[in-house]
C-alpha atoms as a PDB file:
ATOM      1  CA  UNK A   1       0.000   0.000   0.000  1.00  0.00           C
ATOM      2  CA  UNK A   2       3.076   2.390   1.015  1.00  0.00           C
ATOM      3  CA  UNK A   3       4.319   1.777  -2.980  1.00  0.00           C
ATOM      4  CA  UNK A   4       1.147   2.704  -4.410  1.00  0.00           C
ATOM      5  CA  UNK A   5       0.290   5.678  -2.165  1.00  0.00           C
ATOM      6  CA  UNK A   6       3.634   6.478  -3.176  1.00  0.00           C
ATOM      7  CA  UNK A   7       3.673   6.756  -6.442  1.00  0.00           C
ATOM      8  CA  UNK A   8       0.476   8.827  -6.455  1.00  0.00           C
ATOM      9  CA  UNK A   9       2.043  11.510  -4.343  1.00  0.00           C
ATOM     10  CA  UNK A  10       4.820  11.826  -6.730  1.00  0.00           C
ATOM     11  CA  UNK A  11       2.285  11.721  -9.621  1.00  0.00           C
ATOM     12  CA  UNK A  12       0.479  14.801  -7.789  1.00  0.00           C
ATOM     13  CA  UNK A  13       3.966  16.805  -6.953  1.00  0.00           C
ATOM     14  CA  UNK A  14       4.888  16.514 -10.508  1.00  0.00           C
ATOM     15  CA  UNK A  15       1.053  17.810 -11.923  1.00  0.00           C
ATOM     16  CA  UNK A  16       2.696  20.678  -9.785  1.00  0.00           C
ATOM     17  CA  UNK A  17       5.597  21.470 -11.941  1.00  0.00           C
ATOM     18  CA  UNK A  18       6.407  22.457 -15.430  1.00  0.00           C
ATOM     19  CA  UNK A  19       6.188  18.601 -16.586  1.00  0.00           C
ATOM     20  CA  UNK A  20       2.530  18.667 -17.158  1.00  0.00           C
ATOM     21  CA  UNK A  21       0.752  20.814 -19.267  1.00  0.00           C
ATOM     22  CA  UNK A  22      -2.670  20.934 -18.115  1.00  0.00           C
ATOM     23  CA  UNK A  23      -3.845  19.423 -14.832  1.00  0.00           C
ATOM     24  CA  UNK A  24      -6.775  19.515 -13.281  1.00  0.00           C
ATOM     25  CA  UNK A  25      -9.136  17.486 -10.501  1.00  0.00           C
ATOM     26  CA  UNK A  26     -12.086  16.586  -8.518  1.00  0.00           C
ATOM     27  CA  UNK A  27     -15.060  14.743  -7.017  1.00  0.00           C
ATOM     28  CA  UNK A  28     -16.109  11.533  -8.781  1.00  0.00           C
ATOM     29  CA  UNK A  29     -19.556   9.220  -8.385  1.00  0.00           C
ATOM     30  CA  UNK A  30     -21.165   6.363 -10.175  1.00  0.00           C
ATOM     31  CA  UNK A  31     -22.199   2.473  -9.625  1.00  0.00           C
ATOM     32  CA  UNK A  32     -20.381  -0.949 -10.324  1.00  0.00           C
ATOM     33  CA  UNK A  33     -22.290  -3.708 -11.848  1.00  0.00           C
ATOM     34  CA  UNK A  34     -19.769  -6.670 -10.835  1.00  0.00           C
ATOM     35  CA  UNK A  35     -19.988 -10.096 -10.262  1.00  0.00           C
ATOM     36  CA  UNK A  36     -17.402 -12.747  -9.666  1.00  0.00           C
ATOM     37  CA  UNK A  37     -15.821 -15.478 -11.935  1.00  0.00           C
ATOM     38  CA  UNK A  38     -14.951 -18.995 -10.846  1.00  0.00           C
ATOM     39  CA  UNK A  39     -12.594 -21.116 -12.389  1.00  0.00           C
ATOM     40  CA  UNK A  40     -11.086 -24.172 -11.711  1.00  0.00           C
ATOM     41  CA  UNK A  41      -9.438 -26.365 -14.717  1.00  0.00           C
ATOM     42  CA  UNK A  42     -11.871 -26.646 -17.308  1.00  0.00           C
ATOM     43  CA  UNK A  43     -14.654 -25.101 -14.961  1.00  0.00           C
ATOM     44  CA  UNK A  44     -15.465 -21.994 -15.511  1.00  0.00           C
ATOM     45  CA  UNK A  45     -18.951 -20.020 -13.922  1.00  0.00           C
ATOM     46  CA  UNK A  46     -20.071 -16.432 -12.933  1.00  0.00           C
ATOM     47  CA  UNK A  47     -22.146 -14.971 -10.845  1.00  0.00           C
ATOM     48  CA  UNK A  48     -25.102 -12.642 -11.153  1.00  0.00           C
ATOM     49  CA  UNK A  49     -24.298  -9.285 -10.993  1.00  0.00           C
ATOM     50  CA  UNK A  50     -24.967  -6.535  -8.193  1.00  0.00           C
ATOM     51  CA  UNK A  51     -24.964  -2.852  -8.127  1.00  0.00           C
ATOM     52  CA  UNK A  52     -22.982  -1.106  -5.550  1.00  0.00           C
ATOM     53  CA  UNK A  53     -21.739   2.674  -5.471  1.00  0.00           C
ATOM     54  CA  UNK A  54     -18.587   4.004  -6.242  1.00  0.00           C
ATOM     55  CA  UNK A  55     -17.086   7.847  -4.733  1.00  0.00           C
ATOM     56  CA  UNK A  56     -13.976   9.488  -4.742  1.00  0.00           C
ATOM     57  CA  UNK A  57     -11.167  11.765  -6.011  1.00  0.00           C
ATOM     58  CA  UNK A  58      -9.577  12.109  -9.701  1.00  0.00           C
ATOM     59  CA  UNK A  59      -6.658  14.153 -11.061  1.00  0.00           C
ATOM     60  CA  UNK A  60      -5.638  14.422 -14.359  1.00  0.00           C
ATOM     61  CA  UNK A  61      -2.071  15.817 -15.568  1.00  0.00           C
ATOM     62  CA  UNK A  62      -1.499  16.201 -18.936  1.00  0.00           C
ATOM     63  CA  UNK A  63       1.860  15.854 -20.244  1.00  0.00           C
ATOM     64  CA  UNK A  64       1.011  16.591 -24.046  1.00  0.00           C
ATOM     65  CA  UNK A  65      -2.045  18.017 -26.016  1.00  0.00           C
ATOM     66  CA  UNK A  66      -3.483  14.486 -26.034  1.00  0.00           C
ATOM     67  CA  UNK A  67      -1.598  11.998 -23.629  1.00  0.00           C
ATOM     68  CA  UNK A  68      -1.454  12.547 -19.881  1.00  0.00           C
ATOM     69  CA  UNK A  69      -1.996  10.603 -16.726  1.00  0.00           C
ATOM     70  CA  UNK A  70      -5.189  10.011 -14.480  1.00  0.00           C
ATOM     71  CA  UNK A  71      -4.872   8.592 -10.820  1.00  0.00           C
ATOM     72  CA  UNK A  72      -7.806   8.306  -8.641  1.00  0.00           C
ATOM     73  CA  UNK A  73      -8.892   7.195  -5.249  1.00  0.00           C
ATOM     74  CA  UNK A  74     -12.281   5.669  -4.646  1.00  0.00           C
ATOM     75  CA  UNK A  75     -14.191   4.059  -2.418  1.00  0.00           C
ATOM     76  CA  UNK A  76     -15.726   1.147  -4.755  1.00  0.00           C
ATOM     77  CA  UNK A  77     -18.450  -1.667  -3.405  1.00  0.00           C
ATOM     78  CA  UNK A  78     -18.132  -4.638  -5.383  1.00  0.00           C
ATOM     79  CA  UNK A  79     -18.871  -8.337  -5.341  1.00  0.00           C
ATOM     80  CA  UNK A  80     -22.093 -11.097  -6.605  1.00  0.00           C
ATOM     81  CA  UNK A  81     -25.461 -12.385  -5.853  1.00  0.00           C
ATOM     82  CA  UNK A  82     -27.041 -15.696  -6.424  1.00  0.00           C
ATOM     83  CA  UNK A  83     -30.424 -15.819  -6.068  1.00  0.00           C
ATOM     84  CA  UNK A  84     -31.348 -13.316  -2.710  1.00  0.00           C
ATOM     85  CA  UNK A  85     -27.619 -13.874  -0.982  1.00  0.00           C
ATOM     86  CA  UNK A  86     -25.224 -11.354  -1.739  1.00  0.00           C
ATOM     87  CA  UNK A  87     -21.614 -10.912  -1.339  1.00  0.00           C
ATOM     88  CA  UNK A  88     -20.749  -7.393  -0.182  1.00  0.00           C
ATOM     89  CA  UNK A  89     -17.280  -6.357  -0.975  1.00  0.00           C
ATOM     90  CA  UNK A  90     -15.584  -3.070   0.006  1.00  0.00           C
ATOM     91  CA  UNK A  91     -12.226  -1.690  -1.359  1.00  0.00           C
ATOM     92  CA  UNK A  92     -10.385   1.833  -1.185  1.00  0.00           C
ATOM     93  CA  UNK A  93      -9.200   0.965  -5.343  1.00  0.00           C
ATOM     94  CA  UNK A  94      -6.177   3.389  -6.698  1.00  0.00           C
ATOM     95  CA  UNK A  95      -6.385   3.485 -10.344  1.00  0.00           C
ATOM     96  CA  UNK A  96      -3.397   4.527 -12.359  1.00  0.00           C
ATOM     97  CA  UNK A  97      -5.118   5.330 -16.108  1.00  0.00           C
ATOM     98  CA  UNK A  98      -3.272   6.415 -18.992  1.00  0.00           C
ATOM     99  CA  UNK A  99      -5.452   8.724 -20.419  1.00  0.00           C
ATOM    100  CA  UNK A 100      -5.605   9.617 -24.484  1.00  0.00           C
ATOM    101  CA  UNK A 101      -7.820  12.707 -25.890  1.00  0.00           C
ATOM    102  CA  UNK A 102      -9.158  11.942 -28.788  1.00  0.00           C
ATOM    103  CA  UNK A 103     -10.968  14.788 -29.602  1.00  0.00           C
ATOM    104  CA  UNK A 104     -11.043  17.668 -27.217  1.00  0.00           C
ATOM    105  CA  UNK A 105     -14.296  16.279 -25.499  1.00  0.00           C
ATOM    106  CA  UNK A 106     -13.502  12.540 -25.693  1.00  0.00           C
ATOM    107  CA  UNK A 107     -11.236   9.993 -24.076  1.00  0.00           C
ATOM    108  CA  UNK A 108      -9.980   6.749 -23.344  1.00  0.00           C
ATOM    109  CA  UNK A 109      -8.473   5.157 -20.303  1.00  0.00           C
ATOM    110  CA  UNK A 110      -6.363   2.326 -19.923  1.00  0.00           C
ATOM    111  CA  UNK A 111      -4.256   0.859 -16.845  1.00  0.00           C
ATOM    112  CA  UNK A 112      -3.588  -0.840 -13.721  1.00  0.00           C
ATOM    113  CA  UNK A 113      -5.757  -0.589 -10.500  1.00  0.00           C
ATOM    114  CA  UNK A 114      -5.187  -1.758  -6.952  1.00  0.00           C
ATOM    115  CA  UNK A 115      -7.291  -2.130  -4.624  1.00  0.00           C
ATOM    116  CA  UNK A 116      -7.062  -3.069  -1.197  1.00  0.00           C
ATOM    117  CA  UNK A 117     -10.445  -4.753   1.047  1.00  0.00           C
ATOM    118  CA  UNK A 118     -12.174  -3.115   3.772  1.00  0.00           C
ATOM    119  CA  UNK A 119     -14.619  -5.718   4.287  1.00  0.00           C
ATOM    120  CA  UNK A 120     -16.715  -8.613   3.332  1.00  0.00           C
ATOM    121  CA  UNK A 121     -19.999  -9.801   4.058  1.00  0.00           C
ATOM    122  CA  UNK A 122     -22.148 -12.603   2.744  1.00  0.00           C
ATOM    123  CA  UNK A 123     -26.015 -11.582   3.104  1.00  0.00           C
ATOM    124  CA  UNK A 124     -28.532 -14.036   2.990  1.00  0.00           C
ATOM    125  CA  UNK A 125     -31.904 -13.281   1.612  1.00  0.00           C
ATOM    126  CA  UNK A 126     -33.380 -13.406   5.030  1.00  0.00           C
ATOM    127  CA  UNK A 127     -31.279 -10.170   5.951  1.00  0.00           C
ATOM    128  CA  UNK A 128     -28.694 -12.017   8.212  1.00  0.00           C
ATOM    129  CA  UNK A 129     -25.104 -11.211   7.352  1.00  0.00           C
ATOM    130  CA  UNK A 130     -21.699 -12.810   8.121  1.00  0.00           C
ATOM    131  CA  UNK A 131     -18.578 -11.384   8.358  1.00  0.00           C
ATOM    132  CA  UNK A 132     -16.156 -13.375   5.786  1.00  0.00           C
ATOM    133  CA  UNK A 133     -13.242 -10.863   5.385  1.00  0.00           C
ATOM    134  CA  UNK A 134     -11.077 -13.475   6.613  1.00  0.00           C
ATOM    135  CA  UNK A 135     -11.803 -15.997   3.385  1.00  0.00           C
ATOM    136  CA  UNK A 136     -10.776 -13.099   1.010  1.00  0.00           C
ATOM    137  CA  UNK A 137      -7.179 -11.915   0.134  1.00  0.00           C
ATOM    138  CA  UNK A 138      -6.253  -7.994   1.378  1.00  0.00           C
ATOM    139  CA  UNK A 139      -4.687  -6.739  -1.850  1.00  0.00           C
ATOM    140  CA  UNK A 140      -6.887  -6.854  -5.198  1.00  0.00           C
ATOM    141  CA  UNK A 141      -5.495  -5.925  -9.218  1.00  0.00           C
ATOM    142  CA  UNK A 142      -7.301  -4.977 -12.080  1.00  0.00           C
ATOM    143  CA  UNK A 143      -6.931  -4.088 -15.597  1.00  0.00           C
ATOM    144  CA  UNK A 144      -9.335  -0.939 -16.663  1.00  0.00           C
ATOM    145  CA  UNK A 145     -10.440  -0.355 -20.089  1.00  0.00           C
ATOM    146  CA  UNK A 146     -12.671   2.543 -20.498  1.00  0.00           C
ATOM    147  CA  UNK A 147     -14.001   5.705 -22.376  1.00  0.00           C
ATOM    148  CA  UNK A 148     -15.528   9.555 -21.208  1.00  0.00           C
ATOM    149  CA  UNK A 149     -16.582  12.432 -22.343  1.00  0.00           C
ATOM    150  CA  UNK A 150     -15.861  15.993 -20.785  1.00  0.00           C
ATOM    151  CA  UNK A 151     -18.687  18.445 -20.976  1.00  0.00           C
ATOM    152  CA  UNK A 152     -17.409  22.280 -19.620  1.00  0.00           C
ATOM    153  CA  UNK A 153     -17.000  21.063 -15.482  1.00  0.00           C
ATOM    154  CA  UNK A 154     -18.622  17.787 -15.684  1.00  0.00           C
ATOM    155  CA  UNK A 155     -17.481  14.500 -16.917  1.00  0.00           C
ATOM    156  CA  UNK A 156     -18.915  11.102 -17.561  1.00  0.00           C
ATOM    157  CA  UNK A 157     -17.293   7.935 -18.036  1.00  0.00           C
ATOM    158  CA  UNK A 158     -18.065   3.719 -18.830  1.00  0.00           C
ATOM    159  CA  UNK A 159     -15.470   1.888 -17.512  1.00  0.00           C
ATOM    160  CA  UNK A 160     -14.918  -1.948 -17.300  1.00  0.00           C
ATOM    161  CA  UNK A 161     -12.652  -3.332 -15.261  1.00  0.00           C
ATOM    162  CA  UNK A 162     -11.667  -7.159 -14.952  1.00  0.00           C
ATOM    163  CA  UNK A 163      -9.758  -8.818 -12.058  1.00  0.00           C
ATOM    164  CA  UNK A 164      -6.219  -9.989 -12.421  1.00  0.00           C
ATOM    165  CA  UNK A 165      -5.665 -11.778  -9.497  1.00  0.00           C
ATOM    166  CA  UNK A 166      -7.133 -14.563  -7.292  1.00  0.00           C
ATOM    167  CA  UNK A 167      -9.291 -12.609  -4.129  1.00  0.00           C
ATOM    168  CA  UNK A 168     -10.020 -15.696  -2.093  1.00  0.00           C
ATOM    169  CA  UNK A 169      -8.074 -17.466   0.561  1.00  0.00           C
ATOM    170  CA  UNK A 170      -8.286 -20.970  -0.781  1.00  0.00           C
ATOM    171  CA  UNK A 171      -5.660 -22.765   0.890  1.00  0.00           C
ATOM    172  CA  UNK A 172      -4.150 -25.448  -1.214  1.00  0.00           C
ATOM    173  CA  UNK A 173      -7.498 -25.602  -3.849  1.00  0.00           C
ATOM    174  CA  UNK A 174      -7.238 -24.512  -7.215  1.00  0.00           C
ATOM    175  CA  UNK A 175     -10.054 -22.757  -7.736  1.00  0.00           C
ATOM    176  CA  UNK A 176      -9.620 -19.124  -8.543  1.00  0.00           C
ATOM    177  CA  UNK A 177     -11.946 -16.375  -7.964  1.00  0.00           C
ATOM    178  CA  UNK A 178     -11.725 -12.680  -9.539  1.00  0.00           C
ATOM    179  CA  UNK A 179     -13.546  -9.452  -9.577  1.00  0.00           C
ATOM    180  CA  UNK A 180     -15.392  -8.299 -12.773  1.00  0.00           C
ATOM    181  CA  UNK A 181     -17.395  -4.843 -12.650  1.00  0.00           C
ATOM    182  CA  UNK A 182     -19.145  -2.564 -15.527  1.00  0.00           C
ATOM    183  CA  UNK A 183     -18.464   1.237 -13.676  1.00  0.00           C
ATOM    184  CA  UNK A 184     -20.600   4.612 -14.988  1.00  0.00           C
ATOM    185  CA  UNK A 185     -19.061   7.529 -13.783  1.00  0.00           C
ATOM    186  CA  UNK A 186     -20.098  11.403 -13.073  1.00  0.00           C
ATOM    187  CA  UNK A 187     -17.306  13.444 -12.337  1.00  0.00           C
ATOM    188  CA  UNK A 188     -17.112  17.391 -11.891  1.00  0.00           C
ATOM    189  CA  UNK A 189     -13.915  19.420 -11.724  1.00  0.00           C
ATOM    190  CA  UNK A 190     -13.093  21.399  -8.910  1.00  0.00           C
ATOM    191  CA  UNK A 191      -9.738  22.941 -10.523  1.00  0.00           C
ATOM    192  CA  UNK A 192      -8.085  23.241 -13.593  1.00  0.00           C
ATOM    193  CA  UNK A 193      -8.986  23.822 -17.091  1.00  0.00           C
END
C-alpha cells in the first residue's frame, strides 16, 4: 500500500511542476455492476451481478495536447449475488489510467488498479449477514479499459474493469476467484482547465 500511495504523491507533486501541461481534478460518483468469476481447470462459472456505489477523487495531468496521466482514489463496493444472498465487498481501489484525448471532449483510459479490502460480508436473503473478510485476500489488481466524455465542469465515463488476481483465501485448492465490474461515472472538476 506504502508503494502505491507512493507513487500517487509523486504523480500529484509533478502535476505541480512544469512537466505537465494541463492538470486539473475533482469529485467523482457512479455504480459498479460486478460479479465474480470462478474457475477451476476446465470449470469456468459467474455470478449474477450486483450494483454497488462508487465515490472518490480524480486528477488528471497532462503531459502533451493528447496523452497525460489520471490517478484516482475511490471508495468502490463490489462483489455477486445468487439468487437473494449477496456478497458485499468493500475496497479503497487506486487506479493509475493512462489517459488519451481523442478529440477535445472525448477519451480513453487504460491501466492498472489496486485495490485493497475493507470488508466482506455474505447476506442471505433473510437479511442475516456474516462477516467473511477473513476468506478473502487484502490486496486486489485490475486491468481498466474505459471511455468519457468531458462536458465544460462535468465528466462522464463507462469503464470496465476485470480482475487480475485470485481474491479468495483458498488454501491449497485450485479454484480461482476474480472481480469483474461494468463502472458509470459522473465526475465534476473542482480545478483546472
Amino acid at each position: 500500500m506504502k508503494k502505491i500511495f507512493l507513487l500517487v504523491m509523486v504523480v500529484t507533486m509533478l502535476a505541480s511542476g512544469n512537466l505537465f501541461a494541463q492538470v486539473s481534478g475533482g469529485v467523482r460518483l457512479g455504480g459498479n455492476l460486478s460479479n465474480l468469476k470462478y474457475s477451476a481447470g476446465d470449470f469456468n462459472a459467474t455470478d449474477d451481478s450486483k450494483f454497488g456505489p462508487l465515490l472518490g477523487l480524480y486528477l488528471t495531468a497532462m503531459f502533451a495536447d493528447k496523452v497525460g496521466v489520471q490517478p484516482e482514489l475511490v471508495y468502490s463496493a463490489m462483489g455477486s449475488k445468487d439468487g437473494d444472498d449477496k456478497l458485499k465487498l468493500g475496497y479503497i481501489a487506486i487506479p493509475v489510467l493512462l489517459r488519451y484525448q481523442i478529440i477535445e471532449q472525448i477519451h480513453l483510459l487504460l491501466g492498472p488498479q489496486a485495490a485493497f479490502l475493507l470488508s466482506a460480508k455474505y447476506q442471505e436473503g433473510d437479511g442475516d449477514n456474516e462477516d467473511v473478510k477473513d476468506s478473502f485476500k487484502g490486496l486486489d489488481f485490475t486491468a481498466v479499459i474505459g471511455a468519457g466524455a468531458d462536458i465544460d465542469r462535468f465528466n462522464v465515463g463507462l469503464r470496465y474493469g476485470f480482475g487480475l488476481a485470485n481474491i479468495i483465501e483458498n488454501e491449497g485448492e485450485d479454484i480461482k476467484v476474480k472481480n469483474n465490474a461494468f463502472q458509470i461515472v459522473v465526475g465534476y472538476k473542482l480545478f483546472g482547465e
